[in-house]
Protein backbone atom coordinates (compact mmCIF):
# COMPACT_ATOMS: atom_id res chain seq x y z
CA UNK A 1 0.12 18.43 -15.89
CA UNK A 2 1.70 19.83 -12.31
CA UNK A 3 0.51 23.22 -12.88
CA UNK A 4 -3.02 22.13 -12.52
CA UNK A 5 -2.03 20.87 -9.65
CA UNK A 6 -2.95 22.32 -6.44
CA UNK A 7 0.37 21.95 -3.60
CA UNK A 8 0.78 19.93 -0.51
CA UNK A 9 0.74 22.57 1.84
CA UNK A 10 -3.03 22.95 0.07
CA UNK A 11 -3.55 19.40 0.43
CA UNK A 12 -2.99 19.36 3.83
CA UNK A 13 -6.46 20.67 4.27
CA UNK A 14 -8.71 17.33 4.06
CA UNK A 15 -11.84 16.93 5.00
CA UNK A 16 -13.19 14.65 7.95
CA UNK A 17 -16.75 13.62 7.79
CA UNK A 18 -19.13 16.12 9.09
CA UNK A 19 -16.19 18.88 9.39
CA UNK A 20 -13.36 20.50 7.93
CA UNK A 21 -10.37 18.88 9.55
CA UNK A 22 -7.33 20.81 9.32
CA UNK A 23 -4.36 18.38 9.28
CA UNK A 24 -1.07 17.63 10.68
CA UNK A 25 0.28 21.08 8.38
CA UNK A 26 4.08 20.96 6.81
CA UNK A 27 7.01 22.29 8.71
CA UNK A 28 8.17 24.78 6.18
CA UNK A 29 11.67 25.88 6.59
CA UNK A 30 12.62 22.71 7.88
CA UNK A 31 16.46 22.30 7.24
CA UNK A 32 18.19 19.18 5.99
CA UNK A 33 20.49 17.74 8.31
CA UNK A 34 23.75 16.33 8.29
CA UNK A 35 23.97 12.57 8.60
CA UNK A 36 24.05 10.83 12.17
CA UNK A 37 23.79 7.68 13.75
CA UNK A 38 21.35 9.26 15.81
CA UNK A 39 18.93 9.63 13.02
CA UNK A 40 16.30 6.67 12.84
CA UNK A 41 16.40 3.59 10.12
CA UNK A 42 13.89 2.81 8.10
CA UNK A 43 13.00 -1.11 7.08
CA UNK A 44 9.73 -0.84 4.79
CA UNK A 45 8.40 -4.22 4.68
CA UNK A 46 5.57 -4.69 2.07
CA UNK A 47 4.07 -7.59 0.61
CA UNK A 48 1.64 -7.83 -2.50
CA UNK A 49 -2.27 -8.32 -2.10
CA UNK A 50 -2.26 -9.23 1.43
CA UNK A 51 -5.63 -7.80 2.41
CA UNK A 52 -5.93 -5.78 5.96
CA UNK A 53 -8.43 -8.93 7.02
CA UNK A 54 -5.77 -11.68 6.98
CA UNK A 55 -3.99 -11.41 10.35
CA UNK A 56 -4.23 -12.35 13.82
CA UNK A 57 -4.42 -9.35 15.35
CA UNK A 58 -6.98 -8.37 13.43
CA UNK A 59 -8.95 -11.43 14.60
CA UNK A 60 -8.88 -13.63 11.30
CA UNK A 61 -9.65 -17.22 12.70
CA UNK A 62 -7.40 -18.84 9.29
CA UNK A 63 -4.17 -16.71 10.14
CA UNK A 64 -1.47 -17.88 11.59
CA UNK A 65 0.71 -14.61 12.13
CA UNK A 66 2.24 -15.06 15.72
CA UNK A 67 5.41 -12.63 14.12
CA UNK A 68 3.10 -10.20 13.27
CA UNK A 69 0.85 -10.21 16.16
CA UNK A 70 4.09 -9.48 18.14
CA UNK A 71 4.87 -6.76 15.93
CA UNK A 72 1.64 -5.44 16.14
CA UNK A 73 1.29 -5.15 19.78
CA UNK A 74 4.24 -3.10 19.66
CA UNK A 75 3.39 -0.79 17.01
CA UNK A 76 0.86 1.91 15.92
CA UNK A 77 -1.70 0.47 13.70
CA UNK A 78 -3.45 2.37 11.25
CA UNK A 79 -6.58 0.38 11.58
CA UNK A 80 -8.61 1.90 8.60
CA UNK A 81 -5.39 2.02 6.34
CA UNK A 82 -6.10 2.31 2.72
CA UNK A 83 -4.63 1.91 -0.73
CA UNK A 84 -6.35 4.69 -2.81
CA UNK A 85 -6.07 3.19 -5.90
CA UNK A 86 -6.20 -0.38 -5.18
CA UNK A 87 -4.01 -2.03 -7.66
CA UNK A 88 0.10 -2.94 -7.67
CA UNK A 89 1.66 -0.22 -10.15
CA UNK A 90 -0.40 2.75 -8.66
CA UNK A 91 -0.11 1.99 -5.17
CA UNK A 92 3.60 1.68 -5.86
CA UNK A 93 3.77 4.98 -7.77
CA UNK A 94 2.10 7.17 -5.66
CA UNK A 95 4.31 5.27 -1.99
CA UNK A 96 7.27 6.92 -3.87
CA UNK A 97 5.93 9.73 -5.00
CA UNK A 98 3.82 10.60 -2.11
CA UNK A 99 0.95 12.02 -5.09
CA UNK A 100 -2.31 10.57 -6.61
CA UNK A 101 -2.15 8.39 -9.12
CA UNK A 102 -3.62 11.40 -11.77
CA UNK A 103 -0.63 13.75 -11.00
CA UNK A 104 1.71 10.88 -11.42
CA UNK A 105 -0.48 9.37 -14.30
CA UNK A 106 0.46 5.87 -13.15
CA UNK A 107 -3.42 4.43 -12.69
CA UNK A 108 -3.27 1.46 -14.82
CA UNK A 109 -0.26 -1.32 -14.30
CA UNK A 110 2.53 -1.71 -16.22
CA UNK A 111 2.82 2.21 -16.89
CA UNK A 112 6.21 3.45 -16.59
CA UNK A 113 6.70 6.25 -13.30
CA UNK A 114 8.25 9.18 -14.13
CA UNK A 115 10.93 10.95 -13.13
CA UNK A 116 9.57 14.64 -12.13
CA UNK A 117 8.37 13.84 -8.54
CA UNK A 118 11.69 13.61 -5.74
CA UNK A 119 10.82 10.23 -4.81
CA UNK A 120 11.09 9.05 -1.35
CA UNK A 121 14.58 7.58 -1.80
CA UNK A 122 15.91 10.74 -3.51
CA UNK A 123 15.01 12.90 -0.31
CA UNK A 124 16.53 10.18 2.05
CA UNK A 125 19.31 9.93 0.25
CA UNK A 126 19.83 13.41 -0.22
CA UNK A 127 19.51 14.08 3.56
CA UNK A 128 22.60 11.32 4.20
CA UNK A 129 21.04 7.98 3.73
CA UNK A 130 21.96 5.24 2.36
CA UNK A 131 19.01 3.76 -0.11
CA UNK A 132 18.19 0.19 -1.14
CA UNK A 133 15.47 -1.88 -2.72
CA UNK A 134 14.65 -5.51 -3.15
CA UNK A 135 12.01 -7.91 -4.55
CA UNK A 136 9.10 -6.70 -6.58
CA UNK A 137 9.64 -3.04 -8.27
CA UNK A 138 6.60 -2.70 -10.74
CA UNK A 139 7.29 0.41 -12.02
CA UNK A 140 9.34 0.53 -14.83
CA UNK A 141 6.83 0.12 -17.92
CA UNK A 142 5.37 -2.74 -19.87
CA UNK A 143 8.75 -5.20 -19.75
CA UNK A 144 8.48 -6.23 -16.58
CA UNK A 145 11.13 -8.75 -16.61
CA UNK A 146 14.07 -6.26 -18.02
CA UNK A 147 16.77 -5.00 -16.49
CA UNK A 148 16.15 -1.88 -15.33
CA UNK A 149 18.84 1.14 -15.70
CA UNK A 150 20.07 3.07 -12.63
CA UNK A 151 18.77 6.20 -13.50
CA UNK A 152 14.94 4.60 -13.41
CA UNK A 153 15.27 3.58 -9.87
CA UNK A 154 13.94 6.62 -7.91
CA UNK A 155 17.59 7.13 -5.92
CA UNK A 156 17.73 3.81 -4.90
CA UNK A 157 20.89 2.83 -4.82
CA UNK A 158 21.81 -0.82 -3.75
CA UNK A 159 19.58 -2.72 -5.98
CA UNK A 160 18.13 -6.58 -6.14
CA UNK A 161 15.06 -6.26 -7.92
CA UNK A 162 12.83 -7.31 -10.66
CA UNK A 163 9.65 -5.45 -12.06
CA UNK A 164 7.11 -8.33 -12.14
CA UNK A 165 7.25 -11.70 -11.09
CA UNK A 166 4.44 -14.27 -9.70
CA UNK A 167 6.77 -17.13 -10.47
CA UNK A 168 7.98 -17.83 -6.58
CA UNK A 169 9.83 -20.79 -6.63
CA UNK A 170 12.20 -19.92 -10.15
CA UNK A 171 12.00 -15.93 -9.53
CA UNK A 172 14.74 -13.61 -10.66
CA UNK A 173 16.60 -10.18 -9.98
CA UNK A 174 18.89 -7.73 -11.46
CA UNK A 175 21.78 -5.97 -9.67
CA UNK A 176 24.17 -3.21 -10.73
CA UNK A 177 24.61 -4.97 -13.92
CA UNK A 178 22.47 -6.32 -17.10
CA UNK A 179 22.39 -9.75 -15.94
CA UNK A 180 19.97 -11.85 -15.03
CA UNK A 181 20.50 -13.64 -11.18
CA UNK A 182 18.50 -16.16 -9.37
CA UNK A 183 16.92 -16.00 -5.99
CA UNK A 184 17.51 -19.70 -4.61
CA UNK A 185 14.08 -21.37 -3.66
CA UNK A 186 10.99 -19.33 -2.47
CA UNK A 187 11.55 -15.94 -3.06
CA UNK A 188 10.64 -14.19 -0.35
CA UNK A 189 12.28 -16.52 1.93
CA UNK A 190 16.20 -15.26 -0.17
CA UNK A 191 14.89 -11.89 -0.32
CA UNK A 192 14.47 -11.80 3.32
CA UNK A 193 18.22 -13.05 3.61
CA UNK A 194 19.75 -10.95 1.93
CA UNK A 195 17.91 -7.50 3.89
CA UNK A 196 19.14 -9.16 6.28
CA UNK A 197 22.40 -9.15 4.97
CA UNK A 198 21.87 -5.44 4.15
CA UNK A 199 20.83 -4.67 7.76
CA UNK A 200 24.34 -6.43 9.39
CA UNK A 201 26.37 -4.60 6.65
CA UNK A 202 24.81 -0.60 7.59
CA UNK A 203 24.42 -1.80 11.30
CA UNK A 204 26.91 1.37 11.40
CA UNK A 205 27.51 4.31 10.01
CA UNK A 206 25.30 6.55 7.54
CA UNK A 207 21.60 5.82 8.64
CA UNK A 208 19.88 3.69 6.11
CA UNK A 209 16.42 3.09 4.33
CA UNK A 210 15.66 -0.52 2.90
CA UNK A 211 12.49 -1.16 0.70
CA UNK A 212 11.78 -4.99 1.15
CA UNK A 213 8.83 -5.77 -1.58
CA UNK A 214 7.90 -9.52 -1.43
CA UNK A 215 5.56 -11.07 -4.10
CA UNK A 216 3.09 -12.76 -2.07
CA UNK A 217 0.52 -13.75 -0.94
CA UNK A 218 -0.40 -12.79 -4.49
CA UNK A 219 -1.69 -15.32 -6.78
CA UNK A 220 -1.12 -18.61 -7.89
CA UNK A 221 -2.05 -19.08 -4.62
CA UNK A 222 -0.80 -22.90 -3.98
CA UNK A 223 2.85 -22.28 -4.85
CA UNK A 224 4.43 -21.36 -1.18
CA UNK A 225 6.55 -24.09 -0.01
CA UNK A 226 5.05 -27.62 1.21
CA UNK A 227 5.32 -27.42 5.38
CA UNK A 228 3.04 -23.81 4.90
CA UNK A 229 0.54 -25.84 2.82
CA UNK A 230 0.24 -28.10 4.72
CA UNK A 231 -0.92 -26.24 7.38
CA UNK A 232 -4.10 -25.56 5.56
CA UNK A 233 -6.88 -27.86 4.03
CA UNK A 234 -9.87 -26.10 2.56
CA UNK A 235 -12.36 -27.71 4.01
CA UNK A 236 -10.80 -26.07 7.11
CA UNK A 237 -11.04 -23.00 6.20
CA UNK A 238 -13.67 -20.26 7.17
CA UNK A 239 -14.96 -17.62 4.51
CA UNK A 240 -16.17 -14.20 5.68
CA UNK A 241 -19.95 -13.84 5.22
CA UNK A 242 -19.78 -12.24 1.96
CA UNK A 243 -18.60 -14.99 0.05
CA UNK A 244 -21.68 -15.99 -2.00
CA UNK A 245 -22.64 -19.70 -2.11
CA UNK A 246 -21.95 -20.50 -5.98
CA UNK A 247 -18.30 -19.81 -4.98
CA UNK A 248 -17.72 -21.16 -1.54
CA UNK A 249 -15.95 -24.26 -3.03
CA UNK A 250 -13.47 -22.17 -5.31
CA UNK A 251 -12.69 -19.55 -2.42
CA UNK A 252 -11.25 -22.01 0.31
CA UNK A 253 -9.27 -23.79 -2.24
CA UNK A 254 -7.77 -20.67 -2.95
CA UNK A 255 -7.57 -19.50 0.23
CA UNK A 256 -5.89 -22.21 2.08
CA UNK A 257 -3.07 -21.18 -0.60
CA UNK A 258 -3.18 -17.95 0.40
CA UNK A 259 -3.13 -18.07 4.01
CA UNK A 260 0.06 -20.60 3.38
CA UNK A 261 1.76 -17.65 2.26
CA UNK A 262 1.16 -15.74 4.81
CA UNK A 263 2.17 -18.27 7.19
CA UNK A 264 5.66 -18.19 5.08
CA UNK A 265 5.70 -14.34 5.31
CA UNK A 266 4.83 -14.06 8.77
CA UNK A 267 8.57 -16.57 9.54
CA UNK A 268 10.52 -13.89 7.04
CA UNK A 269 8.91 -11.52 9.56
CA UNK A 270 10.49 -13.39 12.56
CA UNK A 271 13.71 -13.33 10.54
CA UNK A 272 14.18 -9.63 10.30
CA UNK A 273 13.17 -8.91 13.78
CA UNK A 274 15.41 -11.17 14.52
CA UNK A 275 18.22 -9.50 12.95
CA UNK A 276 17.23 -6.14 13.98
CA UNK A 277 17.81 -7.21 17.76
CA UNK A 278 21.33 -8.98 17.15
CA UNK A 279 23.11 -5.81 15.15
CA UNK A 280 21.35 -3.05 18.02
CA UNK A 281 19.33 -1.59 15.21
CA UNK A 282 16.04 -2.63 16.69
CA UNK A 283 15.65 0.43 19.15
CA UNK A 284 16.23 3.39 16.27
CA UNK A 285 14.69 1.72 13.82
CA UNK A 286 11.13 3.11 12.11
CA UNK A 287 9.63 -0.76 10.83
CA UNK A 288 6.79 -0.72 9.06
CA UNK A 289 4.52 -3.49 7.63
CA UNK A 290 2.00 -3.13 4.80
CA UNK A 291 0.61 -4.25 1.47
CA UNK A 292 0.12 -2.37 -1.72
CA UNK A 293 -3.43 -3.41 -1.85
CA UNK A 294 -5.73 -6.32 -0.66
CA UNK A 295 -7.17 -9.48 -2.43
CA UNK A 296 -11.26 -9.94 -2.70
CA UNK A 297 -10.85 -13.61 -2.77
CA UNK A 298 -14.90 -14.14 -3.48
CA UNK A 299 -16.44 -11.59 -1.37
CA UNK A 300 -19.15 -10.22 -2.90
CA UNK A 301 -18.31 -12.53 -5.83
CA UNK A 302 -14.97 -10.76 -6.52
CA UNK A 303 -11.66 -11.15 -7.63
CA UNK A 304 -8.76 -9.25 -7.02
CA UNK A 305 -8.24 -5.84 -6.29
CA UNK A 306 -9.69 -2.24 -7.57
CA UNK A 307 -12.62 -2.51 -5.89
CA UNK A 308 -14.05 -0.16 -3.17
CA UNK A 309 -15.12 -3.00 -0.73
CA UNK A 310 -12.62 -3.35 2.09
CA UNK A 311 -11.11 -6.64 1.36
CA UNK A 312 -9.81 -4.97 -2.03
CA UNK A 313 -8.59 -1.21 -0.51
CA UNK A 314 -8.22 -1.87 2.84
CA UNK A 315 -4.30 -3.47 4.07
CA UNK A 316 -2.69 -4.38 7.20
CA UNK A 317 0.00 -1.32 7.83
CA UNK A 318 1.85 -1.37 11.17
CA UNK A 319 4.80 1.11 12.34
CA UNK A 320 7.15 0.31 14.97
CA UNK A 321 9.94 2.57 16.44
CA UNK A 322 10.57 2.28 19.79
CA UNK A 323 13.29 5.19 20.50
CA UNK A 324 9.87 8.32 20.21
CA UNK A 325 6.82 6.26 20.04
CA UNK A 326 7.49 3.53 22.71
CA UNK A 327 7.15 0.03 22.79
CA UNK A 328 3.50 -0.24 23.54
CA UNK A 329 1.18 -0.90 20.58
CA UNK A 330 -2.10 1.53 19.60
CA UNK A 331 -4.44 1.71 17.44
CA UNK A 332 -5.34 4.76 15.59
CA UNK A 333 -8.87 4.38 13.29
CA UNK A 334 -7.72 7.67 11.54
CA UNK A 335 -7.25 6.48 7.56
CA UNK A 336 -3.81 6.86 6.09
CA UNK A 337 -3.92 6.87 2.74
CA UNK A 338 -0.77 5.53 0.22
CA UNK A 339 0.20 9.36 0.02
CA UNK A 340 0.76 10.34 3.20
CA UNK A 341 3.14 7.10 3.55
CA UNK A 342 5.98 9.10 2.37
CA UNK A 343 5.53 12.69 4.31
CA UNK A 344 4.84 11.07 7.38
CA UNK A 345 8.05 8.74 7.29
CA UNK A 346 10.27 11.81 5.68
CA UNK A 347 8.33 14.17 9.32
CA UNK A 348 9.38 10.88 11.54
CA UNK A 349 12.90 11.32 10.49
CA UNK A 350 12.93 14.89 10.46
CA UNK A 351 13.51 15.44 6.67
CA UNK A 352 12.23 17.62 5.01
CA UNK A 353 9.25 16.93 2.83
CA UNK A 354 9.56 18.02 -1.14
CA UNK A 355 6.90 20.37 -2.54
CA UNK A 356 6.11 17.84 -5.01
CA UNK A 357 4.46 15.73 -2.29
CA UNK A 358 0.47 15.87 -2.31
CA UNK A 359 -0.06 13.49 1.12
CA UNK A 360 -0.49 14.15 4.85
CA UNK A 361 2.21 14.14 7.18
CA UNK A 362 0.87 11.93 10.26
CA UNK A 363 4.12 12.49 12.34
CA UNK A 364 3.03 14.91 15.03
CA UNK A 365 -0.15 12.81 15.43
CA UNK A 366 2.17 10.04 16.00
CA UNK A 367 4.49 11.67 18.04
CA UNK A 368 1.04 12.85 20.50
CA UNK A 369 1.54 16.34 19.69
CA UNK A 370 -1.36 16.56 17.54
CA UNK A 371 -5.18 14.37 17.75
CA UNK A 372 -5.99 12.08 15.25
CA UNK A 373 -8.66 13.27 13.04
CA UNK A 374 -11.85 11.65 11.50
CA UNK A 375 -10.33 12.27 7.78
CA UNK A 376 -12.03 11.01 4.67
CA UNK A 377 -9.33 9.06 2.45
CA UNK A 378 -10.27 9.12 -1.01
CA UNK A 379 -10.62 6.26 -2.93
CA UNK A 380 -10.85 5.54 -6.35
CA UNK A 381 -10.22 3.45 -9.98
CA UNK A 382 -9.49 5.97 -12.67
CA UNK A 383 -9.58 2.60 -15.65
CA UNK A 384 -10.76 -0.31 -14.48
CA UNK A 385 -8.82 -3.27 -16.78
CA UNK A 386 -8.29 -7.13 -16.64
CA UNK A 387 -10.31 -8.85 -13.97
CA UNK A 388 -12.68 -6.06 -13.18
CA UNK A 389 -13.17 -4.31 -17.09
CA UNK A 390 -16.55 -2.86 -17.31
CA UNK A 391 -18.34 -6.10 -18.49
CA UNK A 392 -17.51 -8.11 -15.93
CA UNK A 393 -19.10 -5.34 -13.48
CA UNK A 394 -15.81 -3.33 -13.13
CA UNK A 395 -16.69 0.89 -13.24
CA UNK A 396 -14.81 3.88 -12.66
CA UNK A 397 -15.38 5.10 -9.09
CA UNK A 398 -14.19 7.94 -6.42
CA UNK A 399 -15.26 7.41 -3.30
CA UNK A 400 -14.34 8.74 0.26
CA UNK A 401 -13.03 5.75 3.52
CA UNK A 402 -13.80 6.85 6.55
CA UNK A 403 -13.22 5.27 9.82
CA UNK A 404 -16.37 4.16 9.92
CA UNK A 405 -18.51 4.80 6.49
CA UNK A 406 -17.47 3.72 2.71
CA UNK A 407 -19.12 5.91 0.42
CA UNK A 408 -18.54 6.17 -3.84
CA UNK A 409 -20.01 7.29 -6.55
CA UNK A 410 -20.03 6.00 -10.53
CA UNK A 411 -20.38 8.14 -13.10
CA UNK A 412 -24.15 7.64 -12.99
CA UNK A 413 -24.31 9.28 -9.44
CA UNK A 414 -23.93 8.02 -5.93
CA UNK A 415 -23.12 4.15 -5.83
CA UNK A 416 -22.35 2.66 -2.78
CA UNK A 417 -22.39 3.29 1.36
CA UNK A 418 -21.90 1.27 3.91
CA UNK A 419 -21.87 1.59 7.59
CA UNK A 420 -18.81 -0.80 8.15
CA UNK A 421 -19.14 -0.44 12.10
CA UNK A 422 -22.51 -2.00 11.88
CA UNK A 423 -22.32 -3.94 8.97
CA UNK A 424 -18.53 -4.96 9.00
CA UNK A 425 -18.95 -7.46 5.55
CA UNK A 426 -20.57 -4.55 3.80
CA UNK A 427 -23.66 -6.63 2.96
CA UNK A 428 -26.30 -3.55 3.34
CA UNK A 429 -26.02 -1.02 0.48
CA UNK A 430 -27.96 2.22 2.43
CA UNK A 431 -27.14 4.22 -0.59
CA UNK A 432 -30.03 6.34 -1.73
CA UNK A 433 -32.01 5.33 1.88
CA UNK A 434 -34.69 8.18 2.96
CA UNK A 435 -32.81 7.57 6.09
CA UNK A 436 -29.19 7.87 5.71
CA UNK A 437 -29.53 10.70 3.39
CA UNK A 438 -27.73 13.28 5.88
CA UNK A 439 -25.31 10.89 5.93
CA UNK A 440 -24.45 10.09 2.30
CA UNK A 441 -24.90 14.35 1.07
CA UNK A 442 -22.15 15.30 3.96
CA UNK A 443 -19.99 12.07 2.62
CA UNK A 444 -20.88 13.88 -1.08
CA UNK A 445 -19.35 16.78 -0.21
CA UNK A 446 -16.19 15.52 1.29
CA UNK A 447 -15.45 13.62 -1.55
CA UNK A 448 -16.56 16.19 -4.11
CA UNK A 449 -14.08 18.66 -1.70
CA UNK A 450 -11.35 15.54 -2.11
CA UNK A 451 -11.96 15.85 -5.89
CA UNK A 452 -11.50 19.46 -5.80
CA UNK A 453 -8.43 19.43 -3.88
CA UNK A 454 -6.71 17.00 -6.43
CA UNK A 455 -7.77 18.45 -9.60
CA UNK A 456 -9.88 15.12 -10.15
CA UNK A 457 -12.93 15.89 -12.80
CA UNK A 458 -14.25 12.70 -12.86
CA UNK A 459 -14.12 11.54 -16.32
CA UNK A 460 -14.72 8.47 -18.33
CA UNK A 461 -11.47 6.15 -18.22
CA UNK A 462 -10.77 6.34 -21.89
CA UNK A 463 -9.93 10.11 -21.54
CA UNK A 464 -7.15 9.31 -19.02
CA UNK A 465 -5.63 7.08 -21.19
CA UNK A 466 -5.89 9.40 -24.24
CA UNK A 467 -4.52 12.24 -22.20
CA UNK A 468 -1.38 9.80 -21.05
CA UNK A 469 -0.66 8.74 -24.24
CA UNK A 470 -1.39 4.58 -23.18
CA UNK A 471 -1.92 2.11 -25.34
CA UNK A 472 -4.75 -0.61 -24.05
CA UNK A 473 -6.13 -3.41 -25.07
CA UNK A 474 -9.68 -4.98 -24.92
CA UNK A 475 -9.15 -6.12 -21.61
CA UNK A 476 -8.43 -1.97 -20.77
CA UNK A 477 -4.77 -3.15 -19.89
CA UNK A 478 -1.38 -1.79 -21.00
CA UNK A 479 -0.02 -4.86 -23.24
CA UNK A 480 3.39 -6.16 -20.97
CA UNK A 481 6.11 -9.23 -21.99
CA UNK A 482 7.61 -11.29 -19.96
């Protein structure tokens, strides 16, 4: 499979709409260096379905996200973030990998990630860091509740994880050993105590990189504990104008739910920031915030997540670090994509960045040496399964994000555009429009350049599968136990 696979350096050649964009390149011949407290941290904070919509900063009138808003005004947000493949297990797959989901053939949940890739903790570690992971892992096949063996855990090496959990409130974890443990209470509430534990422990020494993966705001949506609840009555609530009327009712019940999670998240936030300022750590440490992918809650009639609308592929994804980019916040409307999470991080730190990696490395953009760029990020759902199978409306797509169109195709022909500066709810297909047609051929050919680039030929879903070997069932899902 990697053979027909084009390189990074290659990849690094993406295209912006309108014109070739050539971007931030690799530093080949970078060295590995030897470990020093003068290296930067890294806290990767993610959480599970929290859409990009659902914050204050980003001027949601049901969030209540004063810890975030903080955070963001002292960070670089990615405003037009994206998860390319807009469900858990790929997302996941290709953050560690720094790939697409068809090189690392994870593009349906509960597939197992391989081991050919260096994953993100391998090179950290392997340039003098110390490696950990907690919460939600999602990667390790179709048990998601089994203990899961050190040498499937991508070089992480302190460990307090489980694959799969929505069970908040009686969740459990694995350590070094084959027994089950208990987080006490909410979940994400003892998973945020014990990074911080983790952070007062390597407060000095070999730098460190902590994976923090909560759960929520992922469904069942009314399980976060009672004083976030009852901040929020549906009634209360207000729906974006792309929730249709049949399912107004059903939408704020769930979303008063969800926005109590986030209230809960947004204190766990507090927490760690918190504990980054008492152990000195704040200052030389890269934090970043995002989701794997977002939640369509009833917009456009939806559920979940694979979709190409923006409350399903677009997340919240902040990065702080205050010793090189300074402590005043910006916004950047250049897409990142979940590829280029890991070569931009690994250029931050000055690692260098394994040939295995397909992303973009953002760090000289971030670092002002280099403009941001009007990049296309591809999007795309290789097998749609569960909640969005083909009779229920779900199709394969690719599609191209830009900062300020959404274009995709089916395998019919072209599907969908949007002009999401104008139309910000995505309400006015223009696809096909006498009018827009400049715009939608010279989105064509950056996706079908995209597609090119990642040896992506477009096929029917059940040829994936066949050619990875799954197993599905009617539902187009990979069969998991509990």
């Amino acid at each position: 499979m990697r053979s027909k696979r084009i390189q990074r350096r290659e990849l690094l050649k993406l295209t912006g709409f309108g014109v070739a964009a050539l971007l931030s390149p690799a530093r080949p011949g970078r060295a590995q260096q030897e470990p020093s407290a003068n290296r930067p941290n890294l806290l990767f904070v993610f959480a599970d379905q929290w859409r990009a919509q659902a914050t204050g900063y980003a001027g949601d009138p049901n969030a209540r996200t004063p810890h975030l808003d903080r955070l963001a005004a002292e960070s670089v947000d990615f405003r037009t973030a994206v998860s390319g493949c807009p469900v858990c297990c790929p997302h996941r797959a290709s953050l560690l990998t720094g790939q697409y989901p068809l090189t690392h053939g994870v593009f349906l949940n509960d597939a197992r990630l391989g081991t050919k890739a260096v994953s993100i903790a391998q090179a950290y570690r392997d340039a003098g860091y110390h490696t950990g992971y907690i919460g939600k892992w999602h990667l390790d096949g179709d048990r998601r509740t089994a203990f899961i063996p050190r040498e499937r855990r991508q070089g992480f090496q302190f460990w307090k994880a489980l694959g799969c959990t929505h069970n908040y409130n009686n969740s459990y974890y694995y350590a070094d050993e084959d027994v089950k443990l208990k987080w006490e209470g909410y979940d994400a509430i003892a998973q945020t105590r014990e990074a911080q534990r983790y952070l007062r422990q390597h407060a000095e020494g070999h730098p460190f990189a902590l994976f923090l993966s909560w759960g929520p705001p992922h469904a069942p949506y009314q399980t976060a504990p009672a004083k976030y609840r009852a901040m929020y009555k549906p009634e209360d609530v207000v729906l974006r104008p792309n929730v249709p009327e049949k399912d107004k009712a059903q939408a704020r019940k769930a979303l008063a739910g969800y926005y109590a999670h986030i209230a809960a998240l947004d204190d766990c936030i507090a927490e760690l920031r918190q504990t980054l300022d008492e152990t000195g750590l704040a200052k030389n440490t890269i934090v970043v915030f995002t989701s794997d992918h977002g939640d369509m809650l009833w917009s456009q009639g939806g559920q979940k997540k694979q979709q190409p609308w923006d409350e399903s592929i677009r997340v919240p994804f902040l990065l702080r670090y205050p010793a090189r980019l300074g402590a005043e916040g910006r916004v950047i409307d250049m897409p990142i994509n979940t590829p280029d999470i890991m070569p931009t991080l690994l250029g931050l730190c000055d690692i260098e960045i394994p040939d295995s990696v397909e992303g973009a490395d953002f760090s000289d953009m971030l670092l002002g040496k280099e403009e941001p760029q009007d990049q296309a990020a591809l999007i795309s759902c290789p097998a749609p399964f569960g909640q969005w199978q083909r009779k229920r409306g779900g199709r394969e797509y690719r599609g191209v994000r830009t900062a300020r169109y959404t274009y995709t195709r089916d395998l019919n022909g072209p599907w969908l555009l949007y002009d999401n500066i104008k139309d910000p709810y995505q309400l006015n297909n223009l696809c096909n429009q006498p009018e827009y047609a400049a715009i939608q051929r010279e989105l064509d050919n950056a996706l079908k350049e995209k597609l090119a680039q990642t040896c992506d030929d477009f096929h029917p879903a059940s040829k994936y599968i066949a050619r990875w070997g799954y197993k599905v069932n009617a539902s187009g899902t990979i069969g998991y136990t509990n």
